[in-house]
C-alpha atoms as a PDB file:
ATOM      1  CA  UNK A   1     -11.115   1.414 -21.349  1.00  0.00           C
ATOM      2  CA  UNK A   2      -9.492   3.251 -18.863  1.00  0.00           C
ATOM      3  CA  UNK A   3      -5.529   2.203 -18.455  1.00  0.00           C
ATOM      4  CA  UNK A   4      -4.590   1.081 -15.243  1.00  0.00           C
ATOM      5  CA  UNK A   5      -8.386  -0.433 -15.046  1.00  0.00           C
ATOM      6  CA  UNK A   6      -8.430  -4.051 -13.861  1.00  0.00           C
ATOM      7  CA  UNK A   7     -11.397  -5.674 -16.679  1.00  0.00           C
ATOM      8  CA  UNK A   8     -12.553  -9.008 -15.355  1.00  0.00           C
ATOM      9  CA  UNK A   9     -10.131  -9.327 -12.219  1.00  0.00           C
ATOM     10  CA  UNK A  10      -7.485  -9.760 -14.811  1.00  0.00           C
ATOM     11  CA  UNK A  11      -3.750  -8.701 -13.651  1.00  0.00           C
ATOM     12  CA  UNK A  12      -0.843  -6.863 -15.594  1.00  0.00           C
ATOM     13  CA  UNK A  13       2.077  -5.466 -14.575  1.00  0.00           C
ATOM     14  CA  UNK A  14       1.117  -1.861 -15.474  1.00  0.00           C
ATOM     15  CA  UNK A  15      -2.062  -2.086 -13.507  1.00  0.00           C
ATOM     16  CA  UNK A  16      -2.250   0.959 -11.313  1.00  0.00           C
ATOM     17  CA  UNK A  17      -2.716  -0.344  -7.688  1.00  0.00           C
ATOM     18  CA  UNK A  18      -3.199   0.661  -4.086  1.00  0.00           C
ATOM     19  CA  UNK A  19      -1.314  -1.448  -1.374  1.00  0.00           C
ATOM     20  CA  UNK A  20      -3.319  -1.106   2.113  1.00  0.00           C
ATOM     21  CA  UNK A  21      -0.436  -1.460   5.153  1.00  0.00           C
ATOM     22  CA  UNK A  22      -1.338  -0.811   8.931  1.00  0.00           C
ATOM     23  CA  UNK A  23       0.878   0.460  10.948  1.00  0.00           C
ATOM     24  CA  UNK A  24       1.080   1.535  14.797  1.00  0.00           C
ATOM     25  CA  UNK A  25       1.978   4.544  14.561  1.00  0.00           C
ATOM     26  CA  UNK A  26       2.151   7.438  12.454  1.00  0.00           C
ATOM     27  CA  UNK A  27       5.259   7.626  12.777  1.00  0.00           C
ATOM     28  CA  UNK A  28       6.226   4.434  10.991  1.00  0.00           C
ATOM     29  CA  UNK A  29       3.789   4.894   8.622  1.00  0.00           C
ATOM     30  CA  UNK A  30       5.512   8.107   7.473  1.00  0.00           C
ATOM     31  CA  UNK A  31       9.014   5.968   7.145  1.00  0.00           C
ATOM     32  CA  UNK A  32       7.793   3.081   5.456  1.00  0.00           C
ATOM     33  CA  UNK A  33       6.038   5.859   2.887  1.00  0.00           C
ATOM     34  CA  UNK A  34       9.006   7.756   2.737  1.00  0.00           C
ATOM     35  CA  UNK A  35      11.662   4.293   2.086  1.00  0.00           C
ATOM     36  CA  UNK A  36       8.929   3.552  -0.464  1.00  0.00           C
ATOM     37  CA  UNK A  37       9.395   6.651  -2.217  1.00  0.00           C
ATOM     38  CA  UNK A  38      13.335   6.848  -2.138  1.00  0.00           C
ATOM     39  CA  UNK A  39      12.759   3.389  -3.643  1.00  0.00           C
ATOM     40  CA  UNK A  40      10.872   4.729  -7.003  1.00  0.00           C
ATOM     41  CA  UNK A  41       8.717   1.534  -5.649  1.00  0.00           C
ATOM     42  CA  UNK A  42       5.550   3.878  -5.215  1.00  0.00           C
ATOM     43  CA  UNK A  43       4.515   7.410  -6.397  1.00  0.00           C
ATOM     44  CA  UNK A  44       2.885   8.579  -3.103  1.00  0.00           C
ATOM     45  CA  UNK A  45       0.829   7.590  -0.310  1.00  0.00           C
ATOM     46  CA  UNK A  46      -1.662   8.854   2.259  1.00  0.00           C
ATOM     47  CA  UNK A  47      -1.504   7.922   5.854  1.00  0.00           C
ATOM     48  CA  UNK A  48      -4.565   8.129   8.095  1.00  0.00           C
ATOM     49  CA  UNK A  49      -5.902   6.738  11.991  1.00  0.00           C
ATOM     50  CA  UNK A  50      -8.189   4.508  12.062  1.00  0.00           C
ATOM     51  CA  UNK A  51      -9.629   2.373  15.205  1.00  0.00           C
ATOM     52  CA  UNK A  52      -8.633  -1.479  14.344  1.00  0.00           C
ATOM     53  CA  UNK A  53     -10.287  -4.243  15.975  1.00  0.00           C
ATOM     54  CA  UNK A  54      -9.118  -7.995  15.825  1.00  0.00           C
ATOM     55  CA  UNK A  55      -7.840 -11.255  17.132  1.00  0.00           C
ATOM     56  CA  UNK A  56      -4.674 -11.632  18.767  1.00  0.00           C
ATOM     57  CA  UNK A  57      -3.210 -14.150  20.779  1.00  0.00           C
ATOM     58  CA  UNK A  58      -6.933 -14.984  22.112  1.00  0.00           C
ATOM     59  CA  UNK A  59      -8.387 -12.103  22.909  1.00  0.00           C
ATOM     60  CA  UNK A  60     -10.036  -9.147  21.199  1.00  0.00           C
ATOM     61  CA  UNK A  61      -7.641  -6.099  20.423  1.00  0.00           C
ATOM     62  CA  UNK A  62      -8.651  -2.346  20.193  1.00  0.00           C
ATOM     63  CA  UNK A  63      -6.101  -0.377  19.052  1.00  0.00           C
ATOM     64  CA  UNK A  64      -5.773   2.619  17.053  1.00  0.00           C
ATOM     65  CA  UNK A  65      -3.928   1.895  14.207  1.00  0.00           C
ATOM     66  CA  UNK A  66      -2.567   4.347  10.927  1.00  0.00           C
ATOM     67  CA  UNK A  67      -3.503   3.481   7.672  1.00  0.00           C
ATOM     68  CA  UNK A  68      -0.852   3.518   4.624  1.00  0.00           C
ATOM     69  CA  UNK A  69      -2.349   3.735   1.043  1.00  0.00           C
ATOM     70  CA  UNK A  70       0.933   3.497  -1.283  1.00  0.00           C
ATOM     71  CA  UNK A  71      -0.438   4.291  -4.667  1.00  0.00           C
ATOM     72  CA  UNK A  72       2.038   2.237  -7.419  1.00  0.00           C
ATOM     73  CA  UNK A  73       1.841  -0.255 -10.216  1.00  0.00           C
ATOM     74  CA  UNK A  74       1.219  -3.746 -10.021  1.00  0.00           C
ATOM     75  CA  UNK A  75       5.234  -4.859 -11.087  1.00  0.00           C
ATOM     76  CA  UNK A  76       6.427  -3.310  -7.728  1.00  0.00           C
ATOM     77  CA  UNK A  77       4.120  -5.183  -5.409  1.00  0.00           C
ATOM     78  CA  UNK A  78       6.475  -7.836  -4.472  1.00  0.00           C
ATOM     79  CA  UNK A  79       9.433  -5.174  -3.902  1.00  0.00           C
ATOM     80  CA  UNK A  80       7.281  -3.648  -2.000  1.00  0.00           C
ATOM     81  CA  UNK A  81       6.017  -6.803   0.477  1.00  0.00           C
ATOM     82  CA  UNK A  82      10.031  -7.390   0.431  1.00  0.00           C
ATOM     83  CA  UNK A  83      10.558  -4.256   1.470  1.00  0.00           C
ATOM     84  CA  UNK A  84       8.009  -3.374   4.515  1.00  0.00           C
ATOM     85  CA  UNK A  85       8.630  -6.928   5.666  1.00  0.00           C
ATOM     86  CA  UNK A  86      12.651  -5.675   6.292  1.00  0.00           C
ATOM     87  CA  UNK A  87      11.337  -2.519   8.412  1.00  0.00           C
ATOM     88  CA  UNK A  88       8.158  -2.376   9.681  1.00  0.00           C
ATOM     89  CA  UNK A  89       7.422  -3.396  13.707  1.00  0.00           C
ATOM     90  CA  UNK A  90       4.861  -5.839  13.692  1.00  0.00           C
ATOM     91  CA  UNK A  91       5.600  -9.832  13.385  1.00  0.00           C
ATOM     92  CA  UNK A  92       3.126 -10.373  11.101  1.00  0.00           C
ATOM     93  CA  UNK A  93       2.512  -7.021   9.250  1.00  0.00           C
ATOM     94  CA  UNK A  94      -0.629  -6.299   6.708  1.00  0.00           C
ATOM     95  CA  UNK A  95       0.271  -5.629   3.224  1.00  0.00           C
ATOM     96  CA  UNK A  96      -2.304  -5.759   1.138  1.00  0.00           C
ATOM     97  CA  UNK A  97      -3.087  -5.109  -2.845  1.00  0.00           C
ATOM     98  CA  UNK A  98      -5.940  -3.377  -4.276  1.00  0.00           C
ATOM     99  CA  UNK A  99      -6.687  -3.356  -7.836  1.00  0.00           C
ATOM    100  CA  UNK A 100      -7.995  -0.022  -8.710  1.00  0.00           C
ATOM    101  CA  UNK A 101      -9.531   2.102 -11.912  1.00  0.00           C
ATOM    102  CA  UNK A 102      -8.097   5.903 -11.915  1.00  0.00           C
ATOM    103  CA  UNK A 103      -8.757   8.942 -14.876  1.00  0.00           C
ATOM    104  CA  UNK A 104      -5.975   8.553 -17.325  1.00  0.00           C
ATOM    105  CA  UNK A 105      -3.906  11.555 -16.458  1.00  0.00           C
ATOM    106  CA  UNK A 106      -3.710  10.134 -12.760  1.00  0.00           C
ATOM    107  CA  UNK A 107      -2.701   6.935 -13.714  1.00  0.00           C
ATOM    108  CA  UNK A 108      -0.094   8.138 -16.593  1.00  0.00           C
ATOM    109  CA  UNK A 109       1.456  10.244 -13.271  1.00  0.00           C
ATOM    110  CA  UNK A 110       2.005   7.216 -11.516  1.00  0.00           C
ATOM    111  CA  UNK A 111       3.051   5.056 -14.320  1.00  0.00           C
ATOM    112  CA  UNK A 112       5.897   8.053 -14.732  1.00  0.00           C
ATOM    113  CA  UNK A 113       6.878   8.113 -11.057  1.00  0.00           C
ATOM    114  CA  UNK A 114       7.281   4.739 -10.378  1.00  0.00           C
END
């Protein structure tokens, strides 16, 4: 068994997770990433564009959107919702957890920096 692995949907606190936030710009991706950090809430994060399509107020939206993966541990997740909720730009931002299986040395680096 690999640690940080997720076995049968089951959650820990120590299970290594990614948290899936959009954001409109880059720009506010790269705060939110870099309040994370100063936090200790997360270890790192990628941010990349993506073209978003959805419902809003009745019609169809097409915007392009930027994509923050904060890599952290399950026990910071609600910090973390806490936290983006304070600073990000959109009324009703998307903050989402993924469980996720890593190698061992990857996942004893983010145990370590968050």
């Amino acid at each position: 068994m690999v640690p940080g692995s997720n076995p049968g949907g089951r959650t820990t606190m120590n299970n290594l997770i990614f948290i899936y936030i959009t954001n409109p710009s880059k720009k506010e991706a790269k705060k939110i990433a870099k309040h994370l950090l100063g936090k200790k809430l997360i270890a790192c994060a990628n941010i990349f564009s993506v073209d978003s399509l959805y419902h809003w107020k009745n019609k169809i939206a097409d915007e392009r959107e930027h994509i923050l993966i904060a890599k952290t541990l399950s026990k910071n997740f609600e910090k973390i919702k806490k936290e983006v909720e304070k600073i990000h730009s959109y009324s009703i931002p998307c903050i989402t957890k993924i469980p996720v299986e890593s190698n061992n040395k990857y996942f004893k680096w983010i145990k370590k920096e968050c």
